[in-house]
Protein backbone atom coordinates (compact mmCIF):
# COMPACT_ATOMS: atom_id res chain seq x y z
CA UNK A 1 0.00 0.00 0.00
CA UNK A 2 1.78 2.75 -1.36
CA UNK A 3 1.33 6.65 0.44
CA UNK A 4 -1.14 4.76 2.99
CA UNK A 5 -2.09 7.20 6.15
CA UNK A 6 -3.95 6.78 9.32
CA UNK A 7 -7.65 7.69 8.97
CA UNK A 8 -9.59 8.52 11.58
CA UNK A 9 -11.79 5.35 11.81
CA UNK A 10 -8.32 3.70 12.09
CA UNK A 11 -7.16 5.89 15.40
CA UNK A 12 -10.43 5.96 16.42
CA UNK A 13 -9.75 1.63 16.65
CA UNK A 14 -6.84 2.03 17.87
CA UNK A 15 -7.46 4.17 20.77
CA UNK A 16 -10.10 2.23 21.66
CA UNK A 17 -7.94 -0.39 22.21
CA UNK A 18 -6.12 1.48 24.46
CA UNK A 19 -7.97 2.11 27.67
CA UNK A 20 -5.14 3.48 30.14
CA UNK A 21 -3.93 5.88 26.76
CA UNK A 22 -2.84 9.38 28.58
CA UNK A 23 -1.32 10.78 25.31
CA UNK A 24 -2.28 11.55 22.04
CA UNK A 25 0.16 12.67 19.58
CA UNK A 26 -1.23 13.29 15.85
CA UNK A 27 0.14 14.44 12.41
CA UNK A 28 -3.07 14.68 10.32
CA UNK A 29 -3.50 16.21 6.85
CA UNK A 30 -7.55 16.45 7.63
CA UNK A 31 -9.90 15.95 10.44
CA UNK A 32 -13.22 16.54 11.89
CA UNK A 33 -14.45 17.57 15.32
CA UNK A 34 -16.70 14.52 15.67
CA UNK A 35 -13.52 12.23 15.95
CA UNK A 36 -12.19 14.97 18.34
CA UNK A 37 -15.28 14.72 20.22
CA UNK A 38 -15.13 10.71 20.34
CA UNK A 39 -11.51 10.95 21.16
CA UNK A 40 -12.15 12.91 24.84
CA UNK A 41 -15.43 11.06 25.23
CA UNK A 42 -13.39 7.37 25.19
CA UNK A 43 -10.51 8.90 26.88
CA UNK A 44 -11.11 11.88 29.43
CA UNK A 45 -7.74 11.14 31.45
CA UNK A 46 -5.38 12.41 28.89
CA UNK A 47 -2.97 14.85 30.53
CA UNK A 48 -1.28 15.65 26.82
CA UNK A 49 -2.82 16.42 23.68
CA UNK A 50 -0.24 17.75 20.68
CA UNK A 51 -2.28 17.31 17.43
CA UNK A 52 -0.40 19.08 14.65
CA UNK A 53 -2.15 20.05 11.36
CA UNK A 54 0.11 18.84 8.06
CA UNK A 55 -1.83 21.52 6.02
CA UNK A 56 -2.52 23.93 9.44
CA UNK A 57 -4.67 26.45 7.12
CA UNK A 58 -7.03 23.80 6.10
CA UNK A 59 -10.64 23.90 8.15
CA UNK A 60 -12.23 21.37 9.73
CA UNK A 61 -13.17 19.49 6.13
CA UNK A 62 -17.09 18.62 6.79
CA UNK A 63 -18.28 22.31 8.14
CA UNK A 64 -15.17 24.63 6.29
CA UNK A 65 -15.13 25.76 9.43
CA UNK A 66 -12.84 25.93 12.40
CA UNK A 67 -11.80 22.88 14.33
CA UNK A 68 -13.48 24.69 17.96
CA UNK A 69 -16.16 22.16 18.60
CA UNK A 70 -13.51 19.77 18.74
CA UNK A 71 -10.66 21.37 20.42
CA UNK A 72 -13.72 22.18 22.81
CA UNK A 73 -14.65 18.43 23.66
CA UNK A 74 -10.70 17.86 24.23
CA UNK A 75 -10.72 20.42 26.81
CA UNK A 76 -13.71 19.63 28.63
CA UNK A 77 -13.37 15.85 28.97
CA UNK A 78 -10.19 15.68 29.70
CA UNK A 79 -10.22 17.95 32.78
CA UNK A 80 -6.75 16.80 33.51
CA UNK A 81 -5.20 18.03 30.97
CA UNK A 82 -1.43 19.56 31.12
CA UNK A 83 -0.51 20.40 28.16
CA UNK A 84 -2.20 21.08 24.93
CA UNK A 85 -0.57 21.79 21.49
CA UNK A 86 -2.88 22.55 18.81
CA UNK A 87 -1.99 23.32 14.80
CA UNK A 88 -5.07 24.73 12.58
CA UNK A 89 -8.07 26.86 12.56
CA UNK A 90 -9.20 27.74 15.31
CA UNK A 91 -11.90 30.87 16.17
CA UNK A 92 -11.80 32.87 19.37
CA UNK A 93 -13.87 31.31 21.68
CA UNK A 94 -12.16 27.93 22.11
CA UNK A 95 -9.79 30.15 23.54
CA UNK A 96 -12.28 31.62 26.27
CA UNK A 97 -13.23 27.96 26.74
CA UNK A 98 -9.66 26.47 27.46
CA UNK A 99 -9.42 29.32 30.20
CA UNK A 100 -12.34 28.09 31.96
CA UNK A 101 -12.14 24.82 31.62
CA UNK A 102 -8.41 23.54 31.64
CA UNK A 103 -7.60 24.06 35.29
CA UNK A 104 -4.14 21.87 34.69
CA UNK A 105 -2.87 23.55 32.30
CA UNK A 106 0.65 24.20 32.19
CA UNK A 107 1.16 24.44 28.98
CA UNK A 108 -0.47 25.63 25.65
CA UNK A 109 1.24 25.53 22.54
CA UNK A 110 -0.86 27.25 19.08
CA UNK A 111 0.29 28.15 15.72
CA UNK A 112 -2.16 29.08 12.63
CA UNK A 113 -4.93 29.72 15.07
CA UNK A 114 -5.99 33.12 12.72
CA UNK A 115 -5.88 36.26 12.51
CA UNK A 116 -7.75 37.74 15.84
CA UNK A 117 -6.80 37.94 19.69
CA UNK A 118 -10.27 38.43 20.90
CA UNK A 119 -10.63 35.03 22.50
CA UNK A 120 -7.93 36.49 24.81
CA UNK A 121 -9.37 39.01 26.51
């Protein structure tokens, strides 16, 4: 199988397999906040969550939109969450939403988020 990738059915079986999982680290060229969502529904106890964005411009490929629902599932299941890295579209309010919600956090690492700093204040 020639240029063959992990889709997200495939880490979606394989962290299901993986009960006692506590990090997640994952080059994608596309997902969708519904497998974001399943990922911090089956496993709310990850402390570390890097998921980097091969093509970090490129929206959430259902909606065209932002990857926030997502992103926003990661940080409220996984309460004990220490560090988050996140690379791709993103809108302001996950931003609000990680401050209220990631009590843990230690770190938070974003690049390509867009253009706007409103979510910050």
């Amino acid at each position: 199988m020639p240029n063959a990738s992990l889709t997200e059915r495939g880490l979606m079986a394989v962290l299901a397999g993986c009960p006692k999982l506590h990090l997640v680290l994952y080059f994608c060229r596309q997902l969708e906040d519904a497998a974001l969502d399943t990922i911090a529904m089956i496993h709310p106890n990850l402390i570390r969550f890097p998921l980097c964005s091969v093509k970090p411009q490129t929206p959430e490929y259902l909606t065209l939109g932002p990857l926030d629902t997502g992103f926003g599932a990661i940080v409220h299941h996984c309460k004990g969450s220490w560090r988050l890295s996140f690379s791709g579209i993103l809108a302001d309010w996950v931003f609000y939403y990680i401050a209220a919600h990631t009590k843990k956090l230690e770190i938070l690492s974003i690049a390509f988020v867009r253009n706007s700093d409103l979510g910050f204040h």
